[in-house]
C-alpha atoms as a PDB file:
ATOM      1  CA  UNK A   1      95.525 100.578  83.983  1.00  0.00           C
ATOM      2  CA  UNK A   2      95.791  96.783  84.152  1.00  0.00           C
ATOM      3  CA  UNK A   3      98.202  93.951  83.025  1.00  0.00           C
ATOM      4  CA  UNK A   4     101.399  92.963  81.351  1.00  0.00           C
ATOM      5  CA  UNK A   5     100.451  90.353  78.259  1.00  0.00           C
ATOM      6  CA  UNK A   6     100.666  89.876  75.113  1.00  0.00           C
ATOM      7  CA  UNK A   7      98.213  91.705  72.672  1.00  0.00           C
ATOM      8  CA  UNK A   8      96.081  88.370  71.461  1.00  0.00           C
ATOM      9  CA  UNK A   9      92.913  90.730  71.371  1.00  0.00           C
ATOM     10  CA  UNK A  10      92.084  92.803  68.607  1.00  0.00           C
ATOM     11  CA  UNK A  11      91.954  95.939  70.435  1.00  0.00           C
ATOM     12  CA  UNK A  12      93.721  98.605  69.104  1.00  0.00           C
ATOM     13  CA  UNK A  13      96.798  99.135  70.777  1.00  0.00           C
ATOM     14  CA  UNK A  14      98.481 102.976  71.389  1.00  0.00           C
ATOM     15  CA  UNK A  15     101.870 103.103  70.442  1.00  0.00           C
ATOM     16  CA  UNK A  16     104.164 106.312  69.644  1.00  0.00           C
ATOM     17  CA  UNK A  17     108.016 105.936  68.575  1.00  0.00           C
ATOM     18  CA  UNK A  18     108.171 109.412  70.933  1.00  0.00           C
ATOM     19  CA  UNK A  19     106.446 108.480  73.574  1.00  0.00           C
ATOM     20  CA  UNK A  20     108.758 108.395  76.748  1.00  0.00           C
ATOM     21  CA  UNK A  21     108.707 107.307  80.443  1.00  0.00           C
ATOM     22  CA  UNK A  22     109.991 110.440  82.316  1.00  0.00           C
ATOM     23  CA  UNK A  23     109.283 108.927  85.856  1.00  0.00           C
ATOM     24  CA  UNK A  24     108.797 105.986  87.678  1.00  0.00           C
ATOM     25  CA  UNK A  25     107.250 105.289  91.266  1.00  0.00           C
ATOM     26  CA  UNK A  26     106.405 102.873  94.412  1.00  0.00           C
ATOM     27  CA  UNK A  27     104.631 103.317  97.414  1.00  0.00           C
ATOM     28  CA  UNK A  28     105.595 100.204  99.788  1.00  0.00           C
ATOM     29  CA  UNK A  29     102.913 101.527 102.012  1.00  0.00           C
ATOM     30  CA  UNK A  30      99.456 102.698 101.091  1.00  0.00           C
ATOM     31  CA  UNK A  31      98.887 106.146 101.331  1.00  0.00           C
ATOM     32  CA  UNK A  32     102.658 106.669 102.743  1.00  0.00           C
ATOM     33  CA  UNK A  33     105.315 108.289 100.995  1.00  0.00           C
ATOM     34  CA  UNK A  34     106.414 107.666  97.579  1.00  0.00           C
ATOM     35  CA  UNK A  35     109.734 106.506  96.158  1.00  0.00           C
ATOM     36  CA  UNK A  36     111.347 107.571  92.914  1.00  0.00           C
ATOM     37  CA  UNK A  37     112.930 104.919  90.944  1.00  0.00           C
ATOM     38  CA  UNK A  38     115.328 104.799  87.970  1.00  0.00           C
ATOM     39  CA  UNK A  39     113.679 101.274  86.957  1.00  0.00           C
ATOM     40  CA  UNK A  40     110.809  98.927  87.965  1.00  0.00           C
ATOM     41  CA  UNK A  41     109.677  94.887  88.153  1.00  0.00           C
ATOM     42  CA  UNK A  42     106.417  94.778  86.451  1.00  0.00           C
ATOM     43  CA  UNK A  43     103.732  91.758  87.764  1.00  0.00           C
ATOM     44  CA  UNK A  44     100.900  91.090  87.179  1.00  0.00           C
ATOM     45  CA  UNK A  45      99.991  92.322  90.457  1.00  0.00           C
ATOM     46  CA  UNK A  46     101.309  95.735  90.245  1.00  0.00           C
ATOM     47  CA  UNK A  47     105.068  96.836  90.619  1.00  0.00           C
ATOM     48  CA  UNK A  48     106.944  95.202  92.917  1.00  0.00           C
ATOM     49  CA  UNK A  49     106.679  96.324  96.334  1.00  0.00           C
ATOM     50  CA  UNK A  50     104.080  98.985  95.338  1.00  0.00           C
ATOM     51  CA  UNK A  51     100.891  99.044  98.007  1.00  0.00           C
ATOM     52  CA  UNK A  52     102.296  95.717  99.706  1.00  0.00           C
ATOM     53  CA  UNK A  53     101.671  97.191 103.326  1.00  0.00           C
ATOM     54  CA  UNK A  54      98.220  98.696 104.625  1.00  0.00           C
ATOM     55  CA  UNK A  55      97.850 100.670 108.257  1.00  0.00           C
ATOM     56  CA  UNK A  56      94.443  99.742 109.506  1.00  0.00           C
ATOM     57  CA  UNK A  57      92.926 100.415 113.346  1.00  0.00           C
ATOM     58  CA  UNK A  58      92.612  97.615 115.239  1.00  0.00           C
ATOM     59  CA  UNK A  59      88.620  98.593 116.368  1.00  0.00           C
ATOM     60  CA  UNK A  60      87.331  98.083 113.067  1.00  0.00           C
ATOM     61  CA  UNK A  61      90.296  97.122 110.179  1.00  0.00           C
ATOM     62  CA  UNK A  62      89.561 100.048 108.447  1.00  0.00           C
ATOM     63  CA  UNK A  63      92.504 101.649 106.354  1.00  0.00           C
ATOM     64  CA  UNK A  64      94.008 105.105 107.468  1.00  0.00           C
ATOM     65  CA  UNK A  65      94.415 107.193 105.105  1.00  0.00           C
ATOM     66  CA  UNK A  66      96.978 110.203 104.327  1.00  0.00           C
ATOM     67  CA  UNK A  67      93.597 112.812 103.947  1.00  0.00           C
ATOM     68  CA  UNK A  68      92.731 112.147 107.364  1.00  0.00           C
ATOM     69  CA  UNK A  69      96.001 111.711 109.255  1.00  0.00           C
ATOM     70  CA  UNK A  70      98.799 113.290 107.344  1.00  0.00           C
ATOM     71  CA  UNK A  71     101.809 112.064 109.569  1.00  0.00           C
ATOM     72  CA  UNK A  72     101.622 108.665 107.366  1.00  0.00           C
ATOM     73  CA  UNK A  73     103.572 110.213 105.031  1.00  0.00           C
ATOM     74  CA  UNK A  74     106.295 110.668 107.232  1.00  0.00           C
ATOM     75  CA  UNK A  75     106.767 106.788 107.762  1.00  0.00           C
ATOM     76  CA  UNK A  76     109.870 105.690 105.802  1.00  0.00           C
ATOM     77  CA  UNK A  77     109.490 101.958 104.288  1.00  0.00           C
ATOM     78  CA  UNK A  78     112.491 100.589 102.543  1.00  0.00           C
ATOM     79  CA  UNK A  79     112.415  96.989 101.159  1.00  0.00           C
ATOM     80  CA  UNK A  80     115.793  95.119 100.204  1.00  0.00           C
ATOM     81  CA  UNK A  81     117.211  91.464  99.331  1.00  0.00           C
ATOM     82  CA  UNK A  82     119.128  90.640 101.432  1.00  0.00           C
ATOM     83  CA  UNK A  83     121.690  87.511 102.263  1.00  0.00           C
ATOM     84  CA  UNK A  84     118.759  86.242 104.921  1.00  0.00           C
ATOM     85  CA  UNK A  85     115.891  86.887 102.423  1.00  0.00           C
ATOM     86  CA  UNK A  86     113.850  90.072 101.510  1.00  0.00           C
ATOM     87  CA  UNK A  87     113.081  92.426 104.231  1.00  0.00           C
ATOM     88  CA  UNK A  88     111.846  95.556 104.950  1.00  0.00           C
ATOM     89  CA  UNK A  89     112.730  98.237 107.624  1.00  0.00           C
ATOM     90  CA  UNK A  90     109.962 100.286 108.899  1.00  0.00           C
ATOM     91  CA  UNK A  91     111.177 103.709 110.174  1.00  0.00           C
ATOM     92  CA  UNK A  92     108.981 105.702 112.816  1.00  0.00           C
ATOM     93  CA  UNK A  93     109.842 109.615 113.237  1.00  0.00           C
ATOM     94  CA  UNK A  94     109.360 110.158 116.887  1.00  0.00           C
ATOM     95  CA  UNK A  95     110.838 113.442 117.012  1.00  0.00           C
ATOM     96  CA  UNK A  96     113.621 112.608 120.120  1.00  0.00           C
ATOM     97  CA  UNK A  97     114.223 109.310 118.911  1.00  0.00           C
ATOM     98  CA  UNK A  98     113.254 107.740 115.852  1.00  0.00           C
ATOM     99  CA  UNK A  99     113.163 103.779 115.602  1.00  0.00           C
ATOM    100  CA  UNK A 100     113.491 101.349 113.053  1.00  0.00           C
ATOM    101  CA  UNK A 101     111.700  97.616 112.868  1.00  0.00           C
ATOM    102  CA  UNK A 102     112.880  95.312 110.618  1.00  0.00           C
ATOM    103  CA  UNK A 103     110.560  92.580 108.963  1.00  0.00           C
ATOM    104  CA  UNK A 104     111.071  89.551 107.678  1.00  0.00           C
ATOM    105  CA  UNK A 105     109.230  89.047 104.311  1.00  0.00           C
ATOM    106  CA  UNK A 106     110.457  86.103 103.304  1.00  0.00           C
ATOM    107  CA  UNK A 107     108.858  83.227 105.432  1.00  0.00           C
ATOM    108  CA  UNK A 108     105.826  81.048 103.344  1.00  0.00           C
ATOM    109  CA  UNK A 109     102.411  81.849 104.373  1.00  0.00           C
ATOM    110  CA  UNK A 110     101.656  78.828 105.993  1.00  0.00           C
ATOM    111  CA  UNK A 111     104.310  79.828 108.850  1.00  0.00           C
ATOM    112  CA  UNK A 112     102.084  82.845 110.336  1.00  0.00           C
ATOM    113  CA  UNK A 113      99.947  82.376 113.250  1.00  0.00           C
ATOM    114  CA  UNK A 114      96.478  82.305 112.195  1.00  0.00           C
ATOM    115  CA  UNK A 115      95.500  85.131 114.904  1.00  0.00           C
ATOM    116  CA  UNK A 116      98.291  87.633 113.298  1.00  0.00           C
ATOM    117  CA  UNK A 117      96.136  87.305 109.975  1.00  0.00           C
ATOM    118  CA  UNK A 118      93.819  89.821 109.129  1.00  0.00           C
ATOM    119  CA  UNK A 119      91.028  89.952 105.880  1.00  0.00           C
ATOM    120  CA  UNK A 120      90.937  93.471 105.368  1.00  0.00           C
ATOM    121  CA  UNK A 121      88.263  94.821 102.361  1.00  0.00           C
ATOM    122  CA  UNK A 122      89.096  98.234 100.305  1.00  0.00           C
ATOM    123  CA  UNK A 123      86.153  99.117  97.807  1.00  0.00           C
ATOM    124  CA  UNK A 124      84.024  95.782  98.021  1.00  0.00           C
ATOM    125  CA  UNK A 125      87.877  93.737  97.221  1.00  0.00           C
ATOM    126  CA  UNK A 126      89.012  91.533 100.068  1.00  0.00           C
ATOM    127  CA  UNK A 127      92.999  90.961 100.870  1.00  0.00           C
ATOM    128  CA  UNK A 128      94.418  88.839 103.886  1.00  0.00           C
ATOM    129  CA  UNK A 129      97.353  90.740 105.160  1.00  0.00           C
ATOM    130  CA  UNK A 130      99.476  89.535 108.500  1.00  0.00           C
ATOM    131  CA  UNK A 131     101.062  91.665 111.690  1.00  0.00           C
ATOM    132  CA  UNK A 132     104.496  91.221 111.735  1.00  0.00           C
ATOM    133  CA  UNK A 133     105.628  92.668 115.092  1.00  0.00           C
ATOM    134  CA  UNK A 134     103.537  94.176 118.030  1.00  0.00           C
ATOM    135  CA  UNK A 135     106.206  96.515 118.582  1.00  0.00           C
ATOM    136  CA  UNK A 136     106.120  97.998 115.403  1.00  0.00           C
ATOM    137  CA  UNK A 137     101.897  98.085 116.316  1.00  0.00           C
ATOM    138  CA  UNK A 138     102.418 100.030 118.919  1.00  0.00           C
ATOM    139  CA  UNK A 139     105.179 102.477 117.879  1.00  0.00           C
ATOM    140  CA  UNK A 140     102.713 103.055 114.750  1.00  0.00           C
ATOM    141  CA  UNK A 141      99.934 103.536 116.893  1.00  0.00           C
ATOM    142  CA  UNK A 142     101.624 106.113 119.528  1.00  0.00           C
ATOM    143  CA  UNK A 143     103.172 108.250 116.474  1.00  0.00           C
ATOM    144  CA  UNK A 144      99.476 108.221 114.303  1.00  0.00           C
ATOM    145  CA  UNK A 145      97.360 108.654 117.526  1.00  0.00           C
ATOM    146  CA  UNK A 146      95.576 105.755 116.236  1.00  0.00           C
ATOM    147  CA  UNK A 147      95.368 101.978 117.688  1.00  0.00           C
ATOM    148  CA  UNK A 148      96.755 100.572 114.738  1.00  0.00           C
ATOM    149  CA  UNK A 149      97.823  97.441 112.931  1.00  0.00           C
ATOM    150  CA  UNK A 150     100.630  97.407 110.295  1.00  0.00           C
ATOM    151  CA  UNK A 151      99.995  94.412 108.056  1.00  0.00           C
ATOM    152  CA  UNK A 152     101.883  93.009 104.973  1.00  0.00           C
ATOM    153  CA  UNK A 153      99.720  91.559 102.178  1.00  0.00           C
ATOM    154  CA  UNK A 154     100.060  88.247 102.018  1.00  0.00           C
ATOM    155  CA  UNK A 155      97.095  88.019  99.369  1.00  0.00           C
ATOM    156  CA  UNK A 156      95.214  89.248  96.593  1.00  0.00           C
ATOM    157  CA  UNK A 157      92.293  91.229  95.643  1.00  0.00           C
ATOM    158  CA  UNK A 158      90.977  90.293  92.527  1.00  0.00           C
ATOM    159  CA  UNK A 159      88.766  92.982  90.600  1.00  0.00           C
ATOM    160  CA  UNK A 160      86.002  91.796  90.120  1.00  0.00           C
ATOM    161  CA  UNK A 161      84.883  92.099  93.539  1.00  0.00           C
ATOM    162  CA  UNK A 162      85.686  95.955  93.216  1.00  0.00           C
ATOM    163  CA  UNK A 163      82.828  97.462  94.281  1.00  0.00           C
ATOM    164  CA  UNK A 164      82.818  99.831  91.171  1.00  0.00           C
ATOM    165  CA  UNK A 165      83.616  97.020  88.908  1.00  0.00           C
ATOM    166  CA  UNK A 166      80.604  98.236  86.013  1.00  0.00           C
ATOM    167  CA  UNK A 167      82.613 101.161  85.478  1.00  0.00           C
ATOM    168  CA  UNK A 168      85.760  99.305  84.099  1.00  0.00           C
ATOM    169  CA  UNK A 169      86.380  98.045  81.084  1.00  0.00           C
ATOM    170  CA  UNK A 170      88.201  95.175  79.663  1.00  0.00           C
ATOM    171  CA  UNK A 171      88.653  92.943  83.279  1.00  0.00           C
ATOM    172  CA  UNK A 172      89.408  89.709  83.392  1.00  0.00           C
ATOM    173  CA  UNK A 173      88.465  87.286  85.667  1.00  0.00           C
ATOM    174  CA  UNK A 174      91.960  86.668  87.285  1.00  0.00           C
ATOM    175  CA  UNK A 175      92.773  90.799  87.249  1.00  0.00           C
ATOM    176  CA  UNK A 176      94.202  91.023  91.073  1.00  0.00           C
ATOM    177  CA  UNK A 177      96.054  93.713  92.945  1.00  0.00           C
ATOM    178  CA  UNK A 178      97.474  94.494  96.564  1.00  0.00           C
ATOM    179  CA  UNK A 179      96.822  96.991  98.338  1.00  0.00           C
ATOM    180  CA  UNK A 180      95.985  99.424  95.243  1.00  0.00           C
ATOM    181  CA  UNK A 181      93.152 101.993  95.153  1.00  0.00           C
ATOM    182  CA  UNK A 182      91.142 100.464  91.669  1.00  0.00           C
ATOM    183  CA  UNK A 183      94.076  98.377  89.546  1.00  0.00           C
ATOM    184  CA  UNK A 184      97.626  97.502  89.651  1.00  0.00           C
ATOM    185  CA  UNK A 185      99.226 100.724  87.730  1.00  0.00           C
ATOM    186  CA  UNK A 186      98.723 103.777  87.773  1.00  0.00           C
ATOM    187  CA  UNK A 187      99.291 106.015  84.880  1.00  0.00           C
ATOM    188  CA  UNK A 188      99.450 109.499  83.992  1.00  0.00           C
ATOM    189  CA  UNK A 189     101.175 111.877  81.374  1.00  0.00           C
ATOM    190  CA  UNK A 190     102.837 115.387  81.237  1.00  0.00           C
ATOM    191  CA  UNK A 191     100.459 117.040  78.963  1.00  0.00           C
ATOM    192  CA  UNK A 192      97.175 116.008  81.423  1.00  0.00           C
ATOM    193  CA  UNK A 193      99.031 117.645  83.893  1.00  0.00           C
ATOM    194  CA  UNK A 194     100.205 120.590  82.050  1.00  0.00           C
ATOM    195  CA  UNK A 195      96.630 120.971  80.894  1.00  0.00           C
ATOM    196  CA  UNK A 196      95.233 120.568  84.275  1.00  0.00           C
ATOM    197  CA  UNK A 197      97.311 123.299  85.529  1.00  0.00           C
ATOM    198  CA  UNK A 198      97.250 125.411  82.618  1.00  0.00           C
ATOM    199  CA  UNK A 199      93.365 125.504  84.115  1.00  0.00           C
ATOM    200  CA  UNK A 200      93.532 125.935  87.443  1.00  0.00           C
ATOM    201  CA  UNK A 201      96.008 128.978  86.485  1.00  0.00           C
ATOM    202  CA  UNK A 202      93.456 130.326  84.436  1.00  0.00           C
ATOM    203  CA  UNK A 203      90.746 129.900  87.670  1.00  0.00           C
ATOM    204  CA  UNK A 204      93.359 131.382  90.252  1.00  0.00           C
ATOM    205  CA  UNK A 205      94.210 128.072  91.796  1.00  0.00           C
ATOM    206  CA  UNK A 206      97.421 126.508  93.208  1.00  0.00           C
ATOM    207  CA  UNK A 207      98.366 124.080  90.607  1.00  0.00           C
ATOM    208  CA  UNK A 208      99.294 120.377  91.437  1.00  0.00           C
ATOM    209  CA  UNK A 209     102.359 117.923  91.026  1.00  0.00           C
ATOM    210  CA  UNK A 210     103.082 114.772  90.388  1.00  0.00           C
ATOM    211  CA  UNK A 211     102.464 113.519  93.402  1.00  0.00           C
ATOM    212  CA  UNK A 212      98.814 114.421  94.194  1.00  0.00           C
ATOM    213  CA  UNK A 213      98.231 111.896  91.920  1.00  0.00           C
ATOM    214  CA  UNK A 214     100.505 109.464  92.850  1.00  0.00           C
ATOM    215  CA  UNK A 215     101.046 107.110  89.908  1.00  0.00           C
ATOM    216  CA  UNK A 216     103.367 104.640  89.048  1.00  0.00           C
ATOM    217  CA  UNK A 217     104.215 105.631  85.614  1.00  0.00           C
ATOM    218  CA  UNK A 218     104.451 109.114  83.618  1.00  0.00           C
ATOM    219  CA  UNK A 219     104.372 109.251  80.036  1.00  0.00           C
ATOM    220  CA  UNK A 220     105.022 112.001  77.681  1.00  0.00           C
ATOM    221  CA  UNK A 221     105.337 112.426  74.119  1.00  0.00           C
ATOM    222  CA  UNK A 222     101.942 110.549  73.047  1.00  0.00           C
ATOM    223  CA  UNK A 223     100.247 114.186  71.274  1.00  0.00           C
ATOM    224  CA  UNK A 224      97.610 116.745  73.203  1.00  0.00           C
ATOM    225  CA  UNK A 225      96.162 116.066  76.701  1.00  0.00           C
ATOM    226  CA  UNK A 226      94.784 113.068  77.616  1.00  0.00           C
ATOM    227  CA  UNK A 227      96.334 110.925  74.827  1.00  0.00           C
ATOM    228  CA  UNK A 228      96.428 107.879  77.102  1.00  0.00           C
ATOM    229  CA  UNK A 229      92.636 107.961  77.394  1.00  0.00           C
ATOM    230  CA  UNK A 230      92.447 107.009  73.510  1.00  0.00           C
ATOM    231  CA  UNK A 231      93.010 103.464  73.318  1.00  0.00           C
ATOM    232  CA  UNK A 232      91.792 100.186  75.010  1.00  0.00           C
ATOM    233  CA  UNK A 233      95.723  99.375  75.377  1.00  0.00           C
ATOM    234  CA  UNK A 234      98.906 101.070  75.861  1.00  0.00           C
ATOM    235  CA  UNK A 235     102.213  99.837  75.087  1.00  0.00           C
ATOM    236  CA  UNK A 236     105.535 100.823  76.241  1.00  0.00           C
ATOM    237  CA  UNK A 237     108.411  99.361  75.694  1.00  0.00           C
ATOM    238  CA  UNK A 238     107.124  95.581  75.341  1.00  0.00           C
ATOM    239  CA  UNK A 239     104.902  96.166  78.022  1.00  0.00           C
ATOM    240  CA  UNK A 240     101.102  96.202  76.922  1.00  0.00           C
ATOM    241  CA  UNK A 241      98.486  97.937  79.467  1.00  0.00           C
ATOM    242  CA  UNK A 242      94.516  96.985  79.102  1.00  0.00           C
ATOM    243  CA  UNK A 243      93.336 100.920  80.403  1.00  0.00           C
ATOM    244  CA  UNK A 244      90.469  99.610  82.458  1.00  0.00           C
ATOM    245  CA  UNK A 245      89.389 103.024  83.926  1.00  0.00           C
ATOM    246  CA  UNK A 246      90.304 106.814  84.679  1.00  0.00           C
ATOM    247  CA  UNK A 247      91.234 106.754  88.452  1.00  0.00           C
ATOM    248  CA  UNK A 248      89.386 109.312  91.042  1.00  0.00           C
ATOM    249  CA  UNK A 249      92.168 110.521  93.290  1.00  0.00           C
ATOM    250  CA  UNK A 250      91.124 112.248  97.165  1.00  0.00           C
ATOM    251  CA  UNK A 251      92.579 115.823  97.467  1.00  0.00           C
ATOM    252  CA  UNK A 252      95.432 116.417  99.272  1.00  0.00           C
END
């Protein structure tokens, strides 16, 4: 699901009096570990701080992803304001000695080297993103068994250059993101899950979490499973939501 506007369209928009957020997420770092959080800055990019850092390897700048090398998960990412400016610390887990690198998020774009700036395209949808510290590089790198580059997004990547972008419904032409699989929220709700598992009980499979799907936002309240699916737009709180398409998510 995409943006935070005002309804000016006359699409009808799903609203519910019962309807309740139960839990809220972020993910600093694409496909990393996710952080629970009691509230959460909505842009029109996405939360804030959600998918604003990307491990790619240096060969070719394509993303790693958790499916393929687990141990990202294990990277801890915390972002604060602080007295000098927002930063983030970037924890590695070496077993014997863990260490900690602390960037500086706060400088203007125009400061970074051209050479630590990297154009990095997910799904057809370009994003510049710059290296931050060579150290970090190679601490990332020796832990992942990957040569790696840890970049911050310093762009955008706007939608329409999704390479899927037929499927979805309701874009607009300035609909951007970071470093997000297909738009800048994801959303789910309690009874898809509980319907979903209520399944895969009934087939003799392990049933899923939360987290397998990783979203941003869960609902619950709205009626029967797959309620959110039933409107162009979804408000909550004074929030609208254009639902621009159902979201294929990798096993894990």
């Amino acid at each position: 699901m995409n943006g935070t506007e005002n309804n000016t369209e006359n699409d009808k928009v799903l609203t519910n009096g019962k309807v309740k957020v139960t839990s809220l997420f972020n993910y600093p770092t694409k496909s990393g570990r996710q952080y629970p959080q009691t509230e959460i800055r909505v842009e029109r990019k996405g939360v804030e701080n959600d998918r604003v850092f990307l491990i790619v390897t240096k060969k070719n700048l394509i993303q790693l992803q958790f499916k393929r090398c687990p141990k990202l998960y294990y990277i801890e990412t915390k972002i604060e304001e602080t007295k000098e400016g927002k930063k983030a610390f970037i924890t590695i887990p070496f077993d014997q000695n863990p260490k900690t690198f602390t960037l500086d998020l706060s400088k203007d774009k125009s400061t970074y080297p051209k050479e630590n700036i990297y154009n990095t395209v997910i799904f057809g949808a370009s994003c510049e993103g710059v290296s931050l510290d060579d150290n970090l590089n190679k601490a990332v790198s020796e832990y992942l068994g990957h040569e790696c580059i840890f970049l911050h997004c310093i762009g955008e990547r706007f939608l329409k250059n999704y390479n899927k972008v037929k499927q979805m419904k309701y874009l607009k032409e300035n609909d951007s993101m970071t470093y997000n699989y297909t738009a800048p929220f994801l959303i789910i709700t309690e009874e898809s899950l509980s319907y979903l598992n209520e399944i895969l009980e009934k087939s003799n499979e392990k049933k899923v979490d939360l987290r397998h799907f990783r979203p941003n936002i869960v609902l619950q309240g709205g009626g029967k499973e797959f309620w959110e699916k039933s409107s162009a737009r979804l408000k909550i709180n004074n929030m609208i939501f254009r639902n621009i398409k159902p979201c294929i998510r990798c096993m894990v």
